[in-house]
Protein backbone atom coordinates (compact mmCIF):
# COMPACT_ATOMS: atom_id res chain seq x y z
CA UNK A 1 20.66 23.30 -5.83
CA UNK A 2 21.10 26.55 -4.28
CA UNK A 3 17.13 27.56 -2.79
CA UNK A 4 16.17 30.88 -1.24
CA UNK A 5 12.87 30.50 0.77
CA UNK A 6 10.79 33.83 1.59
CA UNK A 7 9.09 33.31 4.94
CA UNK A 8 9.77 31.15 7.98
CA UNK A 9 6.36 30.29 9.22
CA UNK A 10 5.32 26.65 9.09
CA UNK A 11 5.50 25.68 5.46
CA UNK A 12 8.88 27.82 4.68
CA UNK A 13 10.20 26.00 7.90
CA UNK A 14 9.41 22.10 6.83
CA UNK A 15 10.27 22.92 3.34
CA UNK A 16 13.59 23.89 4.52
CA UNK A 17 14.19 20.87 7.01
CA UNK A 18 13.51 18.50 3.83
CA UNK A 19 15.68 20.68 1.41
CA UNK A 20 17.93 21.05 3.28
CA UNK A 21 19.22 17.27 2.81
CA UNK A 22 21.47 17.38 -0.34
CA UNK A 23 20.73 21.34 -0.92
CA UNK A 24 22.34 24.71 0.29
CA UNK A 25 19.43 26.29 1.27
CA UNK A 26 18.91 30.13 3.00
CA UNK A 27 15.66 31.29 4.43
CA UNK A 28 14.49 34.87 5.06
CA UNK A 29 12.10 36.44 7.69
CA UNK A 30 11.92 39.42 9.47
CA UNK A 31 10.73 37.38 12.60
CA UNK A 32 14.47 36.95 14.70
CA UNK A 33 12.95 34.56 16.93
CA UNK A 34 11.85 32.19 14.04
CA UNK A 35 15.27 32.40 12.51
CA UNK A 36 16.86 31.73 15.45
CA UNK A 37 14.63 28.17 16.12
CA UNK A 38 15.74 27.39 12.67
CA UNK A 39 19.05 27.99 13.25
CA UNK A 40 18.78 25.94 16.38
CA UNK A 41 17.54 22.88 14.52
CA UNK A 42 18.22 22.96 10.72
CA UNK A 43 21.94 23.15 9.07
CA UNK A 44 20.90 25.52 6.66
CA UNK A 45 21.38 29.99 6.73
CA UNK A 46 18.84 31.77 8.20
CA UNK A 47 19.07 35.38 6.88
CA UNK A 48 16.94 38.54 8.75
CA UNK A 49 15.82 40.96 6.22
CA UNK A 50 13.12 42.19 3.61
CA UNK A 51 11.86 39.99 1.03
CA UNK A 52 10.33 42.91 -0.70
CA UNK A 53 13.99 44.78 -0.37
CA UNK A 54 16.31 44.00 -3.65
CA UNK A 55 19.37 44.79 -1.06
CA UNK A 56 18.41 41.71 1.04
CA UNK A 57 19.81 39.73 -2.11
CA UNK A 58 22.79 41.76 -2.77
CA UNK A 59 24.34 38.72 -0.99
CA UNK A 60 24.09 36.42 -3.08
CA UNK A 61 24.80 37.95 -6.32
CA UNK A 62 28.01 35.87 -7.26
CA UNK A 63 25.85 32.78 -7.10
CA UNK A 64 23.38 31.05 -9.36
CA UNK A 65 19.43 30.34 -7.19
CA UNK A 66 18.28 27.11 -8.72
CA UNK A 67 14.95 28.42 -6.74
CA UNK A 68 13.22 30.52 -5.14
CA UNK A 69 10.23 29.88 -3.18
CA UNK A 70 7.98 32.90 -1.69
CA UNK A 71 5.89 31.60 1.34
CA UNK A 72 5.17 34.15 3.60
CA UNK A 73 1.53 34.80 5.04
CA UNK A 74 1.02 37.67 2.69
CA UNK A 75 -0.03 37.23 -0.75
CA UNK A 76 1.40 40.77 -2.37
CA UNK A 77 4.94 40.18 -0.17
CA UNK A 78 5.11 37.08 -2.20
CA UNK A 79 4.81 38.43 -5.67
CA UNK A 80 6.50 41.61 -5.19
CA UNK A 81 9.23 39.53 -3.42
CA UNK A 82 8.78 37.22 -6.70
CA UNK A 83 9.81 40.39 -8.89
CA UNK A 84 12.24 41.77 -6.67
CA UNK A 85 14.68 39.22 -6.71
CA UNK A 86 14.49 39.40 -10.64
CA UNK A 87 15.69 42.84 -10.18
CA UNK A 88 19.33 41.70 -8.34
CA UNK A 89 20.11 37.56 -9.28
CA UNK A 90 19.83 35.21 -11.96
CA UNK A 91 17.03 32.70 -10.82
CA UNK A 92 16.29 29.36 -12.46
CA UNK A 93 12.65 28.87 -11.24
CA UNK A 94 10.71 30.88 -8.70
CA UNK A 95 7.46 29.46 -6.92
CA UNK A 96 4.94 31.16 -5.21
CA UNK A 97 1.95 30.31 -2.90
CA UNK A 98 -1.05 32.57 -2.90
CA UNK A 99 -3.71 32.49 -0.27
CA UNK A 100 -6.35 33.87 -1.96
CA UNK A 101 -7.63 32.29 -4.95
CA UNK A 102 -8.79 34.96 -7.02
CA UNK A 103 -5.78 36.18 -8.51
CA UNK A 104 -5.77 34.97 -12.88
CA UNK A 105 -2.86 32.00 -12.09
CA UNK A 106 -2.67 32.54 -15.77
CA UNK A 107 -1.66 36.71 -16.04
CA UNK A 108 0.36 36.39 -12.63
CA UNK A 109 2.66 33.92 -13.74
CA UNK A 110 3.59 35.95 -17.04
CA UNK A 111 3.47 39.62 -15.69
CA UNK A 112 5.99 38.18 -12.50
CA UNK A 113 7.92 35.31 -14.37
CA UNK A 114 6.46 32.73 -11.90
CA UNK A 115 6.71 28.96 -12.62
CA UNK A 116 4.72 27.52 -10.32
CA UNK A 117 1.90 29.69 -8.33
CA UNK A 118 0.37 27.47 -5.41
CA UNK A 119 -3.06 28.07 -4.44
CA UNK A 120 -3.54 25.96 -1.22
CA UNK A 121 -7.36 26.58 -0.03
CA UNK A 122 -8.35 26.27 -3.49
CA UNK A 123 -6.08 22.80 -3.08
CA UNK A 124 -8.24 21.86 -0.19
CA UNK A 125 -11.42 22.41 -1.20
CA UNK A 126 -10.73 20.51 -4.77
CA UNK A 127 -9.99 17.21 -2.65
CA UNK A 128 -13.09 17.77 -0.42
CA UNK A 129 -15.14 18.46 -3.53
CA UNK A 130 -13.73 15.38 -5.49
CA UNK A 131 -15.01 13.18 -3.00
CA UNK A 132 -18.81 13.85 -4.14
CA UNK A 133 -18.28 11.76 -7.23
CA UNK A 134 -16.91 9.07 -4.65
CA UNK A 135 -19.23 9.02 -1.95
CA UNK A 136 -17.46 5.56 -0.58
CA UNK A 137 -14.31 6.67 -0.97
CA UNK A 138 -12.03 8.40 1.43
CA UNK A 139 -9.63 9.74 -1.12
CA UNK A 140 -9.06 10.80 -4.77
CA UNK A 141 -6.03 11.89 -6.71
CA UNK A 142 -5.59 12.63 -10.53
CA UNK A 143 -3.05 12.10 -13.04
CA UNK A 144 -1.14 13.55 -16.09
CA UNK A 145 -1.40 11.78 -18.92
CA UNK A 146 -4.02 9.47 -17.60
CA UNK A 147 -7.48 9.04 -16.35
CA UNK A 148 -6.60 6.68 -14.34
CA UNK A 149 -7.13 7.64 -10.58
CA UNK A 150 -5.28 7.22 -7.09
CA UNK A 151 -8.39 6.31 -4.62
CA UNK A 152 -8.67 5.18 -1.03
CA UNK A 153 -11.48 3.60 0.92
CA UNK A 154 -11.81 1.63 4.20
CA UNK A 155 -12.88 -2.10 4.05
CA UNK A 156 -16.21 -2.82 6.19
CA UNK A 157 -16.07 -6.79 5.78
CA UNK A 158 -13.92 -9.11 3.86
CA UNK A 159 -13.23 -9.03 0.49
CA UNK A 160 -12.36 -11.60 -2.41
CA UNK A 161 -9.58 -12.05 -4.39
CA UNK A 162 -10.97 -11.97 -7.23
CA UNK A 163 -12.37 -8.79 -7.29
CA UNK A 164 -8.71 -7.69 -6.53
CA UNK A 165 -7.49 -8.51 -10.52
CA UNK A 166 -8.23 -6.69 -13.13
CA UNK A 167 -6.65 -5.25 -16.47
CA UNK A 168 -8.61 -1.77 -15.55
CA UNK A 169 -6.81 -1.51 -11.99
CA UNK A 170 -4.85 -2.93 -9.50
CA UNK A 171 -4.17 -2.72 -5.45
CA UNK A 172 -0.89 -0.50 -4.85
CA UNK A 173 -1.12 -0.10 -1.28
CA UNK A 174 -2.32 -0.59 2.38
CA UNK A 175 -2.33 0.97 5.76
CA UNK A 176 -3.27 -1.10 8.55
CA UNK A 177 -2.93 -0.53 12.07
CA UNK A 178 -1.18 2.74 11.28
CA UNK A 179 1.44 0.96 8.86
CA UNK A 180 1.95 1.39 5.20
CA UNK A 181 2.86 -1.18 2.58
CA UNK A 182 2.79 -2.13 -0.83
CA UNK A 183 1.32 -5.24 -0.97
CA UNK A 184 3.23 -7.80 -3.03
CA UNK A 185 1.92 -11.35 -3.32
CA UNK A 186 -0.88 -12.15 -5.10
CA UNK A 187 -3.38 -13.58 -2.18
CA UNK A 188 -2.42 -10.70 -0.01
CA UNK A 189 -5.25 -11.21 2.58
CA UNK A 190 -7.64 -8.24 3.34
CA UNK A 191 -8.87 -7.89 6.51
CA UNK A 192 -11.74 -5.06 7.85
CA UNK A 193 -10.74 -1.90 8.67
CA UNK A 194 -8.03 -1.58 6.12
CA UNK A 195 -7.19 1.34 4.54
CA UNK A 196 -6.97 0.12 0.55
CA UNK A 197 -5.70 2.00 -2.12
CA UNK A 198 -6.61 1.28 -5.84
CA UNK A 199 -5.49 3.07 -9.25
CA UNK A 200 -7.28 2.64 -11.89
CA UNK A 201 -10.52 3.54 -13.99
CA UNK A 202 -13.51 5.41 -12.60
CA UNK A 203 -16.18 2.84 -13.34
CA UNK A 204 -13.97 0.79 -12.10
CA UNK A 205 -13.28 1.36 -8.86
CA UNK A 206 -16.91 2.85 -8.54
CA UNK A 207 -17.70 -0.91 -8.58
CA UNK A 208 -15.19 -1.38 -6.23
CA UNK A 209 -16.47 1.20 -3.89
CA UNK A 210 -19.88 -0.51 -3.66
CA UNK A 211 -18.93 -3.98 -2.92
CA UNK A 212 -15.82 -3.01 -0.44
CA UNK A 213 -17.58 -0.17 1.54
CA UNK A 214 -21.01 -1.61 2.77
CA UNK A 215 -22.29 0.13 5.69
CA UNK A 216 -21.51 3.98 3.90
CA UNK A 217 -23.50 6.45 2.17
CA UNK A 218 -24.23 5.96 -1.32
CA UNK A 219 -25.13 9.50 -2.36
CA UNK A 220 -24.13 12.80 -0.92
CA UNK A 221 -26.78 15.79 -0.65
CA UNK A 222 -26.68 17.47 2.36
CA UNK A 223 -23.33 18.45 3.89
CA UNK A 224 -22.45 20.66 7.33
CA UNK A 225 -19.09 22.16 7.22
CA UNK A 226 -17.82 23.10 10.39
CA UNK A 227 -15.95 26.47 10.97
CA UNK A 228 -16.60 29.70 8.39
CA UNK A 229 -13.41 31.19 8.31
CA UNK A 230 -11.44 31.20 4.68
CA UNK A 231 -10.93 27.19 3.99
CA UNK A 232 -14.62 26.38 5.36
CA UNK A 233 -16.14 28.82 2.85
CA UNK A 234 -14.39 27.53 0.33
CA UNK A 235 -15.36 24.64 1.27
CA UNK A 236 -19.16 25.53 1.40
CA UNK A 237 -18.74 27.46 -2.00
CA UNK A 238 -17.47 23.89 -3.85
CA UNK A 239 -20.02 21.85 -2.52
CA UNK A 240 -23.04 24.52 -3.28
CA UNK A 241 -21.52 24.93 -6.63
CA UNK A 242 -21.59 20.88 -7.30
CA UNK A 243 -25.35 20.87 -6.16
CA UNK A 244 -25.61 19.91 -2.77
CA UNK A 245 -27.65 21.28 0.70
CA UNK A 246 -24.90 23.39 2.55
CA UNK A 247 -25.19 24.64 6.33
CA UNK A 248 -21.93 26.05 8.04
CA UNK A 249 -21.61 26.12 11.30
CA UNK A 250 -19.35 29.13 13.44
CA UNK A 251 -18.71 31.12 16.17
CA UNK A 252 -17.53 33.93 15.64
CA UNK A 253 -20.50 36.37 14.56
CA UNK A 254 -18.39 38.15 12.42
CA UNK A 255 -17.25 35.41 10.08
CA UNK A 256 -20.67 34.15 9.75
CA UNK A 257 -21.89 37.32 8.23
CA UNK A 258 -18.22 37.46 6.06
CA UNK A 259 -19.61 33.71 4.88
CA UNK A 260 -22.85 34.97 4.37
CA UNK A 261 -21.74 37.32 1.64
CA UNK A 262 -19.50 35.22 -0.19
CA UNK A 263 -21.47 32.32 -0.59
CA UNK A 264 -24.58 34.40 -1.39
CA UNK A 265 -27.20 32.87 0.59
CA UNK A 266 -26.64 29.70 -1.27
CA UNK A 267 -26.35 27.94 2.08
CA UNK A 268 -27.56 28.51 5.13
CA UNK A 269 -24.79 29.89 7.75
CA UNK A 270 -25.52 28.74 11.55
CA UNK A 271 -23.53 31.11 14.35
CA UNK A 272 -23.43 28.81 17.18
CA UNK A 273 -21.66 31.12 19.54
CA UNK A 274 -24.52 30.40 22.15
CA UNK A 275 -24.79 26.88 21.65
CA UNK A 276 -22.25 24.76 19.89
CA UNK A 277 -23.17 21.52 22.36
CA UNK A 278 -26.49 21.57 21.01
CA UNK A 279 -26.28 22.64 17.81
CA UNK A 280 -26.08 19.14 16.18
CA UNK A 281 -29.99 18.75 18.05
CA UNK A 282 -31.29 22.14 17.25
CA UNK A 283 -30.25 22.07 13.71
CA UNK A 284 -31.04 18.87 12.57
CA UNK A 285 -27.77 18.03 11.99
CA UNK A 286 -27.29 14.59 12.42
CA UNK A 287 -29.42 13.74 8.78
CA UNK A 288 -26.29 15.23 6.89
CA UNK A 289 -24.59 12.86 4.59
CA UNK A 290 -21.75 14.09 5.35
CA UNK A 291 -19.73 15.89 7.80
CA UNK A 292 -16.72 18.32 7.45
CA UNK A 293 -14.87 19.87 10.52
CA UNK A 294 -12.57 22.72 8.55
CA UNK A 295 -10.83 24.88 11.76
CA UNK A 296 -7.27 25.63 11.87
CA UNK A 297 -7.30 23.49 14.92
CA UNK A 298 -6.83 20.06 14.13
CA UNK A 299 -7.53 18.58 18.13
CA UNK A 300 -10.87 20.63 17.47
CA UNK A 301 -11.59 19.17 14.17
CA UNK A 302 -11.72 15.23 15.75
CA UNK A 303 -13.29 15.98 18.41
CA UNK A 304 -16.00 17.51 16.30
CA UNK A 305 -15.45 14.74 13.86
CA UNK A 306 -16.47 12.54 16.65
CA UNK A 307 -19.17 13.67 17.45
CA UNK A 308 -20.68 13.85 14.54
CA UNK A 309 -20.18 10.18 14.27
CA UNK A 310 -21.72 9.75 17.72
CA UNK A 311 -24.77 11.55 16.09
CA UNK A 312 -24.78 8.97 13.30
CA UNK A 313 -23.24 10.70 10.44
CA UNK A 314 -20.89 8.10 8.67
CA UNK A 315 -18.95 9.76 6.88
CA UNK A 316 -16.86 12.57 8.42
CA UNK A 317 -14.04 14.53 7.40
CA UNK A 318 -11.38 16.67 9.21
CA UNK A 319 -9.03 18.74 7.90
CA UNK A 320 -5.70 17.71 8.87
CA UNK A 321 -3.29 20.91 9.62
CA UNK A 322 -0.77 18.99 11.85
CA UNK A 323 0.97 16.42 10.49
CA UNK A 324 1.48 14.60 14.18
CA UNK A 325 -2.47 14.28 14.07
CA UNK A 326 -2.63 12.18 10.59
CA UNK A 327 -2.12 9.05 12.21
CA UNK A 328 -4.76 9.17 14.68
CA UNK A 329 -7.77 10.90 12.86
CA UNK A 330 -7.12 7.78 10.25
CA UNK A 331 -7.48 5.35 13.50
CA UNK A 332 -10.82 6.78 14.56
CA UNK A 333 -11.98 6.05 11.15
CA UNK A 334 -11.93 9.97 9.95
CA UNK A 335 -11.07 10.68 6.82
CA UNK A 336 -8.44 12.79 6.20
CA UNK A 337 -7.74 15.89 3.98
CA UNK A 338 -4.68 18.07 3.90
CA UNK A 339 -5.18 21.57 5.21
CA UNK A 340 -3.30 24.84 3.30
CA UNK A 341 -0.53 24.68 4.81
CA UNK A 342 0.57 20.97 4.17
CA UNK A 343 -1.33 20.79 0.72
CA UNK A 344 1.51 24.15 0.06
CA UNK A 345 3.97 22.05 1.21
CA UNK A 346 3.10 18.87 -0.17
CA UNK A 347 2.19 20.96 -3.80
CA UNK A 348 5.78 22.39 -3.98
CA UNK A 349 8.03 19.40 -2.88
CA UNK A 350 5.93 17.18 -5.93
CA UNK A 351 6.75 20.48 -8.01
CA UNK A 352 10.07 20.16 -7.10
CA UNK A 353 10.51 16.16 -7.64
CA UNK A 354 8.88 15.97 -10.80
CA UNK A 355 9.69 16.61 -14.07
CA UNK A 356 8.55 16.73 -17.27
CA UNK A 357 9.30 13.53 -17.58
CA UNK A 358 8.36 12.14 -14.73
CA UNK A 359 5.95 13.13 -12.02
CA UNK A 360 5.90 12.50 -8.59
CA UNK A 361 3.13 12.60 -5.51
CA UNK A 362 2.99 11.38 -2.33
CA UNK A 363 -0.13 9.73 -0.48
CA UNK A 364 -1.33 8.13 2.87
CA UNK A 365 0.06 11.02 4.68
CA UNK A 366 3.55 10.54 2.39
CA UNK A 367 3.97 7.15 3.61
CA UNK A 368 3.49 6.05 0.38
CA UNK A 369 5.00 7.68 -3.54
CA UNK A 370 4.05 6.95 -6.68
CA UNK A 371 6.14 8.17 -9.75
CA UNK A 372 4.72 8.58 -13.37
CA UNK A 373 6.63 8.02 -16.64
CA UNK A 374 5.37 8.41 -19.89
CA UNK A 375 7.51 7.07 -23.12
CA UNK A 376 7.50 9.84 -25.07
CA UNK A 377 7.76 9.07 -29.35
CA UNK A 378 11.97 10.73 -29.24
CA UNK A 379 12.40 9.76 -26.09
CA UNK A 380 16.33 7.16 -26.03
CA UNK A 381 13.72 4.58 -23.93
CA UNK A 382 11.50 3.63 -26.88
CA UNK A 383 12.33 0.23 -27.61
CA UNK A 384 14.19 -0.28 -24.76
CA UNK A 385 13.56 -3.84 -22.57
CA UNK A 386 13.42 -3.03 -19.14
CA UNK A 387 13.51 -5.70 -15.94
CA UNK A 388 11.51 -5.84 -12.96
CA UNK A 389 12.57 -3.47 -9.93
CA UNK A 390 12.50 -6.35 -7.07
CA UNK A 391 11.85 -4.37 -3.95
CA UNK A 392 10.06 -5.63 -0.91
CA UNK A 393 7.92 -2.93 -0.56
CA UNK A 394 7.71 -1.38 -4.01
CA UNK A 395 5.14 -2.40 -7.09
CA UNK A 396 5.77 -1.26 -10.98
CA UNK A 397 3.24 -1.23 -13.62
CA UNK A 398 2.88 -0.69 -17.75
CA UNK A 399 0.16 1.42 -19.06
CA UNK A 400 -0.97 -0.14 -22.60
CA UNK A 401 -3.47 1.13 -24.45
CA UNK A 402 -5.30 1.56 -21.40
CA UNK A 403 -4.76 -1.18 -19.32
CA UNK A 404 -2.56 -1.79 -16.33
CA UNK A 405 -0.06 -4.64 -16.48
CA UNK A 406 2.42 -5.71 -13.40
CA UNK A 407 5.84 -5.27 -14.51
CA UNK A 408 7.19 -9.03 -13.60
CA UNK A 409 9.59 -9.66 -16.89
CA UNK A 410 11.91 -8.11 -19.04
CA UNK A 411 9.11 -5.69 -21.06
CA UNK A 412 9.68 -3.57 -24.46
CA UNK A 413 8.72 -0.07 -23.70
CA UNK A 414 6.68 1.37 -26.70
CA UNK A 415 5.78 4.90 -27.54
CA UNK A 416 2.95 6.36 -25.23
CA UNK A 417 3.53 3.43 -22.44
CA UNK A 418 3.40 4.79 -18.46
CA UNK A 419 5.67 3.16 -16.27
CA UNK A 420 3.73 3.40 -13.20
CA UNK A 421 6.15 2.65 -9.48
CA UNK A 422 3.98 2.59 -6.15
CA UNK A 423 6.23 2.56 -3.25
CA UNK A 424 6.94 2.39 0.81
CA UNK A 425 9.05 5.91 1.82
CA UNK A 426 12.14 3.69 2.60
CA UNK A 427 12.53 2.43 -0.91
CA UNK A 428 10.58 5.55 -2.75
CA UNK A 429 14.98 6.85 -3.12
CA UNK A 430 15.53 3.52 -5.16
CA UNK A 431 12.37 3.66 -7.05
CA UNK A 432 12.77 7.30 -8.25
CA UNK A 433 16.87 6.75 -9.09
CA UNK A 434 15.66 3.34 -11.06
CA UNK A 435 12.71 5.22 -12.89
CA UNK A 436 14.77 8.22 -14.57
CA UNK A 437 17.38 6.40 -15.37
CA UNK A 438 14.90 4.41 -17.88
């Protein structure tokens, strides 16, 4: 594909070091000294100029753009940039991230032709939120086409096998001591301090949750979120609206009274500027059910996250901006939630891998993919047998009328059937050639 990215901050940059394998990819910025650190370390062309210029594309007017992909820090460079580029080249698809969520997705994407428009604080605070309905769990991800659900939780003590099968879900995957895999045989031992992850029903792994996670909190009501800049309001604003007792904690006097406004005295906003040592004492902080450290600085988040779990609050959450810190907020036992910038990243590469056929996300910190088929009625793979895909670190499943069932023989795909493929990064190329070629 030939890909145009707008903006060469942190998202445009790591989207172009992964596009850049198998794609001809050109990046634009203003900023010479970011181009030139690209140019430095990625085979791809960096290009100085305008986004918002229609002569900064002039270029590339005897090719075809497969994509286009507006990421700069500004929300109106992005859509004008967006239109722009209409104005001087034929583009396939154009995707756009917007910072502020309160644009109608809806009217944007028809008045500028967008295909895709990312919101990633809204991202953010949808994961946090989604956690409420799992109090045990550490993670949650949802579906097309099913209600079956991707979710994560930490193992306090041992666990039986039995509770492991089940029609209504199945174990896909777990990281221990910082390693992923998909666990194959069938008495897989699990030992404490895993990180599991399930897919399957609600109720389901609800049940799970309760047996697997025993020294955790049961029901969430009263939450602290640290830091009250844009991702901690929103933040604030998702857990106020789902019912629960909100204080946010920050510095900086002028963001507190910026919170105060948007979230409409709906929860009480702390400025610790005088006192962020003792603020877990002289607010009473330690009773919260749960903890949420939401900076843009991800050393300051754990150490935060820390010591709320010195003060007794189990479960704690830090936003994860840097993907280099993943690995060790998940070893101090923090959970972990992507931050704007990688939930932008992460957002458009799935965009960009799936299809409407099949969709594709990533999870434990994209050590682990699953893919997503469904059979449609036309589709040239009803009543076709498949065979097992025999990987060592790969799993496949068919979705039946609402039950799971491990793909171990040659199967007759039926109308409305999910083919279901959990899998390691090293064989996730294998998996996704095998799966669209069903």
């Amino acid at each position: 594909m030939n890909i145009i990215i707008a903006g060469a901050g942190k998202v445009g940059f790591n989207l172009a070091k992964t596009l850049s394998i198998g794609h001809n990819v050109t990046i634009i910025d203003t900023n010479a000294e970011a181009l030139h650190s690209i140019q430095e370390s990625l085979d791809i062309l960096p290009l100085r100029g305008d986004v918002e210029n229609y002569k900064t594309y002039e270029i590339f007017a005897e090719k075809k753009i497969d994509l286009f992909i507006a990421v700069t820090n500004i929300d109106n460079v992005n859509l004008v940039a967006s239109m722009v580029i209409d104005s001087v080249l034929e583009v396939k698809r154009k995707f756009v991230r917007l910072q502020k969520d309160i644009y109608d997705a809806r009217d944007i994407k028809e008045r500028f032709a967008i295909d895709k428009i990312i919101f990633p604080i809204a991202l953010s605070s949808k994961t946090m939120s989604s956690l409420l309905d799992y109090p045990k769990a550490n993670n949650v991800k949802f579906f097309k086409y099913t209600n079956f659900q991707l979710i994560s939780m930490r193992v306090t003590e041992g666990l039986s096998r039995e509770m492991l099968d089940s029609k209504n879900y199945a174990l896909v995957g777990i990281e221990r001591k910082k390693k992923f895999f998909v666990p194959q045989e069938k008495h897989t031992q699990i030992v404490e301090n895993d990180l599991i992850y399930f897919f399957g029903m609600r109720e389901s792994i609800e049940y799970l949750c309760e047996n697997i996670v025993i020294d955790d909190v049961s029901v969430i009501e009263k939450c602290v979120v640290f830091g009250g800049a844009d991702l901690g309001v929103a933040i604030a604003k998702s857990l106020v609206d789902a019912g629960r007792k909100v204080k946010l904690i920050e510095q900086d006097t002028h963001l507190c009274e910026k919170a105060e406004e948007k979230l409409e005295g709906k929860a009480t906003v702390i400025n610790s500027k005088y006192g962020i040592h003792d603020v877990f004492d002289d607010e009473d902080l330690s009773q919260a059910d749960l903890f949420i450290a939401a900076t843009n600085n991800d050393e300051y988040n754990i150490i935060k996250c820390l010591e709320a779990k010195d003060r007794g609050i189990t479960k704690v959450v830090a936003i994860n901006n840097e993907m280099e810190y993943y690995s060790l907020m998940h070893s101090l036992g923090i959970i972990v939630i992507r931050g704007p910038k990688i939930s932008a990243y992460n957002a458009i590469m799935e965009e960009i891998s799936s299809t409407g056929v099949v969709i594709q996300k990533s999870f434990c910190g994209a050590s682990g993919t699953v893919f997503l088929r469904r059979i449609f009625l036309s589709a040239s793979t009803q009543e076709k047998k498949i065979k097992p895909l025999k990987l060592s670190n790969a799993k496949v499943f068919i979705m039946r009328a609402g039950e799971l069932h491990l793909l171990q023989e040659k199967t007759l795909l039926r109308a409305d059937d999910l083919v279901v493929a959990f899998s390691g990064v090293s064989e996730s190329a294998k998996v996704k050639q095998w799966i669209y070629e069903l």
